[in-house]
Every structure is written in structure tokens, then in C-alpha cells.
Protein backbone atom coordinates (compact mmCIF):
# COMPACT_ATOMS: atom_id res chain seq x y z
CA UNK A 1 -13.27 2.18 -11.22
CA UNK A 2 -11.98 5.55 -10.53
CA UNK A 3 -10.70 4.32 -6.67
CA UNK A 4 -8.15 1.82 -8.17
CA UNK A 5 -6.88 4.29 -10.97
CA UNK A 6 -5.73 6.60 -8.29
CA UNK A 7 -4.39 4.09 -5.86
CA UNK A 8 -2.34 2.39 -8.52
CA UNK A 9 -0.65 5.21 -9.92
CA UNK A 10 0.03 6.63 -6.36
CA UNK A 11 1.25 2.77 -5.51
CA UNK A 12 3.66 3.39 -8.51
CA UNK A 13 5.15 6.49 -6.88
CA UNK A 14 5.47 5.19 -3.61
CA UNK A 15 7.38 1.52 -5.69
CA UNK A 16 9.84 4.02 -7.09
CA UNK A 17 10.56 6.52 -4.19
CA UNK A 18 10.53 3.73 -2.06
CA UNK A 19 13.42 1.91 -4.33
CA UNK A 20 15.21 5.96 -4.63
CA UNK A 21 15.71 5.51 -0.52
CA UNK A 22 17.52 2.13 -1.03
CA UNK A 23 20.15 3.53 -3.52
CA UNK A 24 20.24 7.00 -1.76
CA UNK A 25 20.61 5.77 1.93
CA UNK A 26 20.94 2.27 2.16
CA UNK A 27 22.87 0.52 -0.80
CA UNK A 28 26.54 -0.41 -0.81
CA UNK A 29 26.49 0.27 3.27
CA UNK A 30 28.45 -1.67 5.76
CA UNK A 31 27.81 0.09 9.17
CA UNK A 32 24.65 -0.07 10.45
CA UNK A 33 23.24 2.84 12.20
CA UNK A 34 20.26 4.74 13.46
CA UNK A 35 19.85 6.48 10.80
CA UNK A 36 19.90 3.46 8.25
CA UNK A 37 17.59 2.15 10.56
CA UNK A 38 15.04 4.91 10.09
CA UNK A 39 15.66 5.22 6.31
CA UNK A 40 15.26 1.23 6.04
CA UNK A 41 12.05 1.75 7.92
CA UNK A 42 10.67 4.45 5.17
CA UNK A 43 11.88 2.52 2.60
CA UNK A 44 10.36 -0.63 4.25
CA UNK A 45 6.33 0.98 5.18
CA UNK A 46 6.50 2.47 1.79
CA UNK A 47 7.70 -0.48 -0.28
CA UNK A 48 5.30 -3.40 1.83
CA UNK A 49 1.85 -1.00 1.61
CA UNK A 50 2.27 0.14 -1.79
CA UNK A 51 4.38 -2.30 -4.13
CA UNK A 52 1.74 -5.13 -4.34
CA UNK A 53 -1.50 -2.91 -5.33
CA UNK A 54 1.07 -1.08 -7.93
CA UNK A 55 2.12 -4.70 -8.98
CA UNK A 56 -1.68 -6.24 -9.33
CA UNK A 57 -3.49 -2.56 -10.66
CA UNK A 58 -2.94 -3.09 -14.34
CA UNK A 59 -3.99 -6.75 -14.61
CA UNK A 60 -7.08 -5.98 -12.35
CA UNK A 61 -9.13 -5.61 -15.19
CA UNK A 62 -8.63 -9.36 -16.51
CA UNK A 63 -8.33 -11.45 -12.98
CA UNK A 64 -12.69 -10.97 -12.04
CA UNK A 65 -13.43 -11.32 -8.57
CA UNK A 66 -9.69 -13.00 -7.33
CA UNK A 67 -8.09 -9.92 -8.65
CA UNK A 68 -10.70 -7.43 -6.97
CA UNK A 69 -9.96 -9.13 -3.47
CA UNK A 70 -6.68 -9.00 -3.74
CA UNK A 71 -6.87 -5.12 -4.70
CA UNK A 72 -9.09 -5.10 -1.44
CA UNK A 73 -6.71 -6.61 0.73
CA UNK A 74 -3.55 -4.35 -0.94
CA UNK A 75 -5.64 -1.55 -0.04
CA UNK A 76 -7.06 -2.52 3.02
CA UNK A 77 -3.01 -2.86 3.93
CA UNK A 78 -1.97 0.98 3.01
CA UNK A 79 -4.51 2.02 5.77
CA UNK A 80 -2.10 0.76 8.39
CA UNK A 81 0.44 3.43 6.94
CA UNK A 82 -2.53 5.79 7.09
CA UNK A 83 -3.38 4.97 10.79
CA UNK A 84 0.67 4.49 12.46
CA UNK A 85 3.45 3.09 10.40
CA UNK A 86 4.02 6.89 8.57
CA UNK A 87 3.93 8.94 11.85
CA UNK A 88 6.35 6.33 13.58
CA UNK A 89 8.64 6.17 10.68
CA UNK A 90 8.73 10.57 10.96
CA UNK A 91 9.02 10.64 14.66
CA UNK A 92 12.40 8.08 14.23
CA UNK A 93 13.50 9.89 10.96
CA UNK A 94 12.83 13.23 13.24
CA UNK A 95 15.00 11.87 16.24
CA UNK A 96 17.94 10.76 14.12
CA UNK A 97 17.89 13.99 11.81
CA UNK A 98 17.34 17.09 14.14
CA UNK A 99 17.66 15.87 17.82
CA UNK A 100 20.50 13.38 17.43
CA UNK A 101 22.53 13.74 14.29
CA UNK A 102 25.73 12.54 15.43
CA UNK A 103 24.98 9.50 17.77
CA UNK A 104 22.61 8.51 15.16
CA UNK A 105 24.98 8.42 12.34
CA UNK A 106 23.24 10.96 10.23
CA UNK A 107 25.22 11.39 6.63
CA UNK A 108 23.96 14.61 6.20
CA UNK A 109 26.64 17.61 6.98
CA UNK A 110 23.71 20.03 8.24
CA UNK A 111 20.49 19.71 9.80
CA UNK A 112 19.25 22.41 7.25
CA UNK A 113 20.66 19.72 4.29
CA UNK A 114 18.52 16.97 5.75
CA UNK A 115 15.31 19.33 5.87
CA UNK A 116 14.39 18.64 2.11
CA UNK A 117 14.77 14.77 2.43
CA UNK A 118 12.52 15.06 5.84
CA UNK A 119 10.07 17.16 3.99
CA UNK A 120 9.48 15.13 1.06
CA UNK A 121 9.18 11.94 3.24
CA UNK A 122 6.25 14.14 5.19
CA UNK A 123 4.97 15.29 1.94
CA UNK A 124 4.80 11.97 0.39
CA UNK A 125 3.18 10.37 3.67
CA UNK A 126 0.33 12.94 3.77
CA UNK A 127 -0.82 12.31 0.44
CA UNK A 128 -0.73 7.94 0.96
CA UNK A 129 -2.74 9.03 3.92
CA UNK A 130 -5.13 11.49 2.81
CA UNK A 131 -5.33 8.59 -0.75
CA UNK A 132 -5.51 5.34 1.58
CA UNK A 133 -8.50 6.76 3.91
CA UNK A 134 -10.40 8.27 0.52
CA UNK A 135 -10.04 5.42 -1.72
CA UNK A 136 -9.29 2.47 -0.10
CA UNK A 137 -13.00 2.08 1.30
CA UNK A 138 -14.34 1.78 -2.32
CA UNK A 139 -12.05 -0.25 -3.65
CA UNK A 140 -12.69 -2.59 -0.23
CA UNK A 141 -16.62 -2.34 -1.01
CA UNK A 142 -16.53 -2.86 -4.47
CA UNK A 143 -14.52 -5.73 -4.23
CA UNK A 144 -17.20 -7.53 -1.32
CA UNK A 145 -20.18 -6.09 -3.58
CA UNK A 146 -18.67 -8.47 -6.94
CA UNK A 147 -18.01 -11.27 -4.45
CA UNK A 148 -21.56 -11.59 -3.08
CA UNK A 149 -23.19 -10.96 -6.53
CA UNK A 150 -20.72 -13.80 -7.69
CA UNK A 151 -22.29 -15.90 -4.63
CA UNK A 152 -25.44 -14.79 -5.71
CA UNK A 153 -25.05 -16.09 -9.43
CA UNK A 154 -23.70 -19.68 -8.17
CA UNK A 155 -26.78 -19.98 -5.80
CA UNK A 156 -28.79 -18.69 -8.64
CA UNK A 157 -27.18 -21.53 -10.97
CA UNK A 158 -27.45 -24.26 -8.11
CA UNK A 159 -31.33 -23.51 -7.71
CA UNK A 160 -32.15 -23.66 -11.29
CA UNK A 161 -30.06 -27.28 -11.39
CA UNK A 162 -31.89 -28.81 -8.93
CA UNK A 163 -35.26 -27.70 -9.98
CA UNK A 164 -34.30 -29.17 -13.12
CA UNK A 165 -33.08 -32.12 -11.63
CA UNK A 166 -36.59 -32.50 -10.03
CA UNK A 167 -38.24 -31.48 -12.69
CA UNK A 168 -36.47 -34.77 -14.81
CA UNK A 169 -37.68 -36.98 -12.10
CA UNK A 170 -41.34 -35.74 -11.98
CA UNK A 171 -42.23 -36.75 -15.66
């Protein structure tokens, strides 16, 4: 399934940028500004959405229809980053970088010195979005289509059963 070999890897990234803005902005920290804030909040969107489908993608393969529904509901999940939680996170990252450096608490000496950070947090947004609203649907339908043939099997097994149970009391 093509849908979950993208998402994972791309769940992977996000894991490990999203543990680069803890030790970058946030670890070893004491005071407790806007700006932490908005880092903590990238580091926090990225980390929830993506972490658990890049923790459950390589044993997908072994857990049947449990696993698949959990890879539905991981990537049902990155869709809210898709539809708000990205956007919010640039407009506060935006405020606290260009319009208010200083009463924010920005560490950055420049405005032009923060532009690179900003821009791969942008970058790196786009493509969750543009990977969430592509894939996410198939992984989603794939994993209802193996529930309901599952359903279908245990019906299946439950209506041969009893016609052999009526069967045994026919003779």
C-alpha cells in the first residue's frame, strides 16, 4: 500500500524535526516566553499528528485489520494539521518573529536570522498538508474496506455454522 509508505516515511521526518525544535528552542530553558510558546506549539502539532503513524507504519504489515485502523485513525489525525493547527502555529510563529521580536522574547539577533527557521517550518507544513489531504483518504478507505470484508468473513463463517448446526439436527 503505496498511501502508508509515503505517510510513514514523511511521519518519520516530521518525529525527528519535531524532536530538532525541542533541543534547538526549547531544552534546558527556564523563562517562558512567547516565543517558546510558539516553538512548543510547532514542536507540539508536529510531534502529536505525526509520531504515532511513524511509530505503528513498520509493524502495519503484521497487526491485520487492528493495525490498519489504527493507521486510519493516525492518519485521519494529520488532517487536522492539514485543515488549522499548521496555519495557527505560522500566524503565532509569524507574530513573535517579525511583528514582535522583543516583547515576545525572540532569541534570534535579526529578523533576517529567523527567516530560515520560519521558512523551513512553512516548507515542512506545506508538504504534511499537501501528503495528509492526498494520502490520508486511502489509507482511511482501505482500512474500512479490510474491516467490512473481515465482517463479511465472520458472517460468512456464522452462516455456514448454523446451517450445519441445522443440518445435524435434520438427520
Amino acid at each position: 500500500m503505496i498511501a502508508i509508505n509515503v505517510m510513514g516515511p514523511v511521519g518519520l521526518v516530521n518525529s525527528i524535526y519535531s524532536w530538532w525544535l525541542w533541543f534547538q528552542f526549547l531544552s534546558g530553558k527556564g523563562i517562558y516566553t512567547d516565543f517558546m510558546f510558539a516553538w512548543f506549539g510547532a514542536y507540539f502539532v508536529n510531534g502529536i499528528l505525526w509520531t504515532p503513524l511513524t511509530v505503528i507504519w513498520p509493524i502495519i504489515p503484521w497487526g491485520e485489520e487492528v493495525m490498519l485502523r489504527f493507521a486510519g485513525l493516525f492518519a485521519q489525525m494529520t488532517l487536522a494539521g492539514t485543515f488549522i493547527a499548521y496555519w495557527v502555529n505560522v500566524g503565532v510563529l509569524y507574530y513573535t518573529i517579525y511583528m514582535e521580536p522583543e516583547k515576545s522574547g525572540s532569541t534570534f539577533a535579526t529578523t533576517g536570522e529567523a527567516t530560515p527557521y520560519f521558512g523551513s517550518y512553512i516548507l515542512i507544513s506545506l508538504v504534511n498538508a499537501a501528503v495528509s489531504a492526498w494520502f490520508a483518504r486511502y489509507i482511511i478507505n482501505y482500512a474500512r474496506m479490510i474491516k467490512g470484508a473481515d465482517d463479511f468473513k465472520k458472517a460468512m463463517r456464522e452462516a455456514a455454522v448454523n446451517a450445519n448446526t441445522n443440518n445435524l439436527f435434520m438427520v
